[in-house]
Structures are given as structure tokens and as C-alpha cells.
C-alpha atoms as a PDB file:
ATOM      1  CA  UNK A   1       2.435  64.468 -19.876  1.00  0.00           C
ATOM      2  CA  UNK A   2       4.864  63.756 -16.747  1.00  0.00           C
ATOM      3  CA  UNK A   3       3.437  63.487 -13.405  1.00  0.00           C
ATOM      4  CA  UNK A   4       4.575  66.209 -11.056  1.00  0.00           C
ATOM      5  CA  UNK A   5       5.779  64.176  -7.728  1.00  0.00           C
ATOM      6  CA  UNK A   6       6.302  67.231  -4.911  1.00  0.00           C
ATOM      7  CA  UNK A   7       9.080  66.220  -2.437  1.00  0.00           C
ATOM      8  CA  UNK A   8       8.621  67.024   1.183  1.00  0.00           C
ATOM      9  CA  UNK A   9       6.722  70.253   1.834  1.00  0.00           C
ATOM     10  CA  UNK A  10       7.098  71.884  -1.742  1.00  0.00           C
ATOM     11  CA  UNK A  11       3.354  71.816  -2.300  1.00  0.00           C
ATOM     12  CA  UNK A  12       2.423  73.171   0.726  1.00  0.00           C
ATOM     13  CA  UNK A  13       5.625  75.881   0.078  1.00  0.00           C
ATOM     14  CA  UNK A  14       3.875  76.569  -3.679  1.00  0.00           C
ATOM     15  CA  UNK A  15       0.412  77.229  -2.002  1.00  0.00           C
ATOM     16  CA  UNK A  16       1.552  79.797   0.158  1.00  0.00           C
ATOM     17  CA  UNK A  17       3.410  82.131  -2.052  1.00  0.00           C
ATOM     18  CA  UNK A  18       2.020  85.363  -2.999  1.00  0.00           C
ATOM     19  CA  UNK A  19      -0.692  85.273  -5.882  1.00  0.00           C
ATOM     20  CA  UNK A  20       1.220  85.909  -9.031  1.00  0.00           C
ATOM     21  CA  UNK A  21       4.269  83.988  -7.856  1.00  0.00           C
ATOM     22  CA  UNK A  22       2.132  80.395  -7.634  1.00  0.00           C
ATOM     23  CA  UNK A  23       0.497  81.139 -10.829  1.00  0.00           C
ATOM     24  CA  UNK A  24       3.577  81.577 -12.265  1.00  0.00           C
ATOM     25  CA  UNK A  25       5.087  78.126 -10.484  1.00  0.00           C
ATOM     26  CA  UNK A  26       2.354  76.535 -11.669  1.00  0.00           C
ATOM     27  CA  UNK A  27       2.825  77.604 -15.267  1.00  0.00           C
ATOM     28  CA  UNK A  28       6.491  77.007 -15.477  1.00  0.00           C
ATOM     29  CA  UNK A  29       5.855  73.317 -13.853  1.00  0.00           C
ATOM     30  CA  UNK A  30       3.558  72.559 -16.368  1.00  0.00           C
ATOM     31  CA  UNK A  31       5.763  73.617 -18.830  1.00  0.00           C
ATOM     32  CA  UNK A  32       8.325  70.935 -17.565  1.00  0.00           C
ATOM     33  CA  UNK A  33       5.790  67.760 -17.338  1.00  0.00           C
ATOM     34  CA  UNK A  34       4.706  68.782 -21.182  1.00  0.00           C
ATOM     35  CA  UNK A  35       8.658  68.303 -21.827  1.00  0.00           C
ATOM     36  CA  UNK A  36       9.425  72.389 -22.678  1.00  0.00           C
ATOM     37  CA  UNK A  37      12.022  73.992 -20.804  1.00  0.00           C
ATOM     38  CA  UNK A  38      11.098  76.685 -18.561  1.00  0.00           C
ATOM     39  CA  UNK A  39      10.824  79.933 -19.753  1.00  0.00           C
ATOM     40  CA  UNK A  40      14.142  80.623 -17.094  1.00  0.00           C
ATOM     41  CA  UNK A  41      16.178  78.479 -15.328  1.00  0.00           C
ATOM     42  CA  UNK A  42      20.038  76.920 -15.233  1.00  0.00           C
ATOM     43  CA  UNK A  43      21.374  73.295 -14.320  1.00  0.00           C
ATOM     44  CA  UNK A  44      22.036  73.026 -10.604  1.00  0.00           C
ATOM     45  CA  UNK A  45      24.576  70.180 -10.856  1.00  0.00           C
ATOM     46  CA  UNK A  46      25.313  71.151  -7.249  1.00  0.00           C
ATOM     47  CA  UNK A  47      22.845  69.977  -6.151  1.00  0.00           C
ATOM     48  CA  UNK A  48      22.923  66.395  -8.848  1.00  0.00           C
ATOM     49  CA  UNK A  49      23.504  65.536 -12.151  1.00  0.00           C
ATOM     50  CA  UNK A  50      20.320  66.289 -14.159  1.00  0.00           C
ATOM     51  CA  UNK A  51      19.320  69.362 -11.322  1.00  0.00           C
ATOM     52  CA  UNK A  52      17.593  72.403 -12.445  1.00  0.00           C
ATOM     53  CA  UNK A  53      16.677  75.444 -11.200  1.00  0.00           C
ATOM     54  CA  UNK A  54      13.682  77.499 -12.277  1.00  0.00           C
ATOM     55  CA  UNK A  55      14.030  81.179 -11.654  1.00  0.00           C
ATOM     56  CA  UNK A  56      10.943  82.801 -11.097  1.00  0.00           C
ATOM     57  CA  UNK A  57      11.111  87.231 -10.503  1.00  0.00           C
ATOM     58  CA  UNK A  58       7.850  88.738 -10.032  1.00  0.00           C
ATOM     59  CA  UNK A  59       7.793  91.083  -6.826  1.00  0.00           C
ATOM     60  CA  UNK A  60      10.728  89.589  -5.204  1.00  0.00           C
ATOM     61  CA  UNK A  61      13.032  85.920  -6.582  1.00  0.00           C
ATOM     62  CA  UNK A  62      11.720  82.395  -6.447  1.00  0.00           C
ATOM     63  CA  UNK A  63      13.771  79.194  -6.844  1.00  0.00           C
ATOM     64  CA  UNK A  64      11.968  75.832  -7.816  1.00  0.00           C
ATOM     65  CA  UNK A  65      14.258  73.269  -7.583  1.00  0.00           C
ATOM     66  CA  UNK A  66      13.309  69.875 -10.003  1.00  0.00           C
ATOM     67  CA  UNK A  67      14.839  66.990 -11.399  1.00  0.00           C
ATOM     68  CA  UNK A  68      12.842  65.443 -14.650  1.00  0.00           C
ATOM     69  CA  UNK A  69      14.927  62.477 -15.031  1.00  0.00           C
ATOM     70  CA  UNK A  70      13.658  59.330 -13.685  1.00  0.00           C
ATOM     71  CA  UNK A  71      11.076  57.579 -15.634  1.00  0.00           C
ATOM     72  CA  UNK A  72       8.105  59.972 -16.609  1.00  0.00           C
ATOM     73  CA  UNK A  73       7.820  61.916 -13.618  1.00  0.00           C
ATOM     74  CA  UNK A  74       8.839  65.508 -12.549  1.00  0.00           C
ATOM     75  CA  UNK A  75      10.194  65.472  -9.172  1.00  0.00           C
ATOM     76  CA  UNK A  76      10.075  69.201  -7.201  1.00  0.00           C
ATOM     77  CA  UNK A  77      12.613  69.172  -4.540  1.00  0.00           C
ATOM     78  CA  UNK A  78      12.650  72.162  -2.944  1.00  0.00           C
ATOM     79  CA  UNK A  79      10.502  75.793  -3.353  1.00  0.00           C
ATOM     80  CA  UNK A  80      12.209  79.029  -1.469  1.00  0.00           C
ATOM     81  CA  UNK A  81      12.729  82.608  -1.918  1.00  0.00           C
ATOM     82  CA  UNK A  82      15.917  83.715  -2.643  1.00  0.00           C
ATOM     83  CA  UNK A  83      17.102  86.742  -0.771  1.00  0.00           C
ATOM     84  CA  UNK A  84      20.985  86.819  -1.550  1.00  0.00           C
ATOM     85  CA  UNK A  85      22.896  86.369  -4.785  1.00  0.00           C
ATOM     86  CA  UNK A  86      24.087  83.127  -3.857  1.00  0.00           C
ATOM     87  CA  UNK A  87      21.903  80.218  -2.942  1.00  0.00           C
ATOM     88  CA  UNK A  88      21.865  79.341   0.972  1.00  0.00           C
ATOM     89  CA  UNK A  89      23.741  76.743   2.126  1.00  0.00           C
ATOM     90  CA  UNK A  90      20.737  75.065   3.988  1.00  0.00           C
ATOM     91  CA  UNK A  91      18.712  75.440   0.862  1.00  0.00           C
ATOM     92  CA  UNK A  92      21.217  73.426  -1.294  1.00  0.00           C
ATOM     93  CA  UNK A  93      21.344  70.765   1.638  1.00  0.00           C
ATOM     94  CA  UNK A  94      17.713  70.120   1.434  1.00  0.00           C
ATOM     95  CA  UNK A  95      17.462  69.685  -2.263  1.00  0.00           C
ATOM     96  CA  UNK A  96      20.387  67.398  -2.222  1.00  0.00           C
ATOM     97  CA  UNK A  97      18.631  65.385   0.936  1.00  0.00           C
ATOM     98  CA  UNK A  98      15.512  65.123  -1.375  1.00  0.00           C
ATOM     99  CA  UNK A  99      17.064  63.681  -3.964  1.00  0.00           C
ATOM    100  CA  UNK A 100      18.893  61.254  -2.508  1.00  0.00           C
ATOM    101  CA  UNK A 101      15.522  59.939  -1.027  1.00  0.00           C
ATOM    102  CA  UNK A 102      14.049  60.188  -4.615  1.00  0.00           C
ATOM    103  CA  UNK A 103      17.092  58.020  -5.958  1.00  0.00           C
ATOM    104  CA  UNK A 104      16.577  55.831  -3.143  1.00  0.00           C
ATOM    105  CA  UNK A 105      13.172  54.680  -4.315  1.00  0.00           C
ATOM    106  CA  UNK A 106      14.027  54.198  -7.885  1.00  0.00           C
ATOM    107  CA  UNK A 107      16.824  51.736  -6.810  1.00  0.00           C
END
């Protein structure tokens, strides 16, 4: 099983969302360190090469944004609800800041 490194404030992020949504991250993250694919999500290769996105709709849409490819680790970038069709600007510029720092350790 991968260990689940959470970038910046993404823990704090999953602890705060409504009941059913961070039972539902959780799932869906666990699903990722036992190497399964979340039940939805797309590549974000906006964001970096290997970027995912896992789409979570209960009440209202969730974005977890991961990357599962260095060593045996899942690193969560960045947690947000999405409120528009298209991803913020500002949300994409945090994930992309987080990985770089996760890169940045690895090298």
C-alpha cells in the first residue's frame, strides 16, 4: 500500500468538508494508495505529466488533485470545490506550485 503524503494544507482542506464529501475523499484516496483507479477522475497534464484529478459530486463538486508517481507514495496536491465548469486559474497555480516542491525533494 502507498503512503498518502498531503501537500500544503490538503489535510486540513479534507477535514473540513461536509460529512459525506470526506468520506468519500477518503475512500477514493485509498483506492489510489491500493493502486485502483478512482472510481472518477481524468489526467490533469496541466497541471504535470502523471497529474490526476479525482472528481468527487455529492451535494455540490470536489476536485482532489494527486500525483502517484514518485516512488511508492501518493502525493495530494491540492483539495477545492469547484464552482465553475472550468478549473480556476489560482487553483491550477497551486497544484502546479506543489508539485514542483514535491519534484524538488525527489531530486
Amino acid at each position: 500500500m502507498r503512503k498518502v503524503v498531503f501537500e500544503g494544507n490538503t489535510l486540513e482542506t479534507i477535514r473540513q468538508l461536509p460529512d459525506n464529501t470526506r468520506h468519500r475523499s477518503g475512500y477514493e484516496i485509498d483506492r489510489v494508495q491500493k493502486d485502483k483507479e478512482p472510481e472518477n477522475w481524468k489526467p490533469f497534464s496541466t497541471i504535470g505529466q502523471g497529474a490526476r484529478e479525482i472528481r468527487i459530486q455529492v451535494d455540490r463538486q470536489y476536485r482532489i488533485i494527486y500525483i502517484a508517481k514518485f516512488e511508492d507514495k501518493v502525493h495530494v496536491l491540492h483539495v477545492f470545490e469547484k464552482k465553475t465548469k472550468k478549473t480556476r486559474k489560482s487553483d491550477i497555480e497551486i497544484a502546479k506550485n506543489r508539485l514542483k516542491a514535491v519534484i524538488r525533494r525527489y531530486r
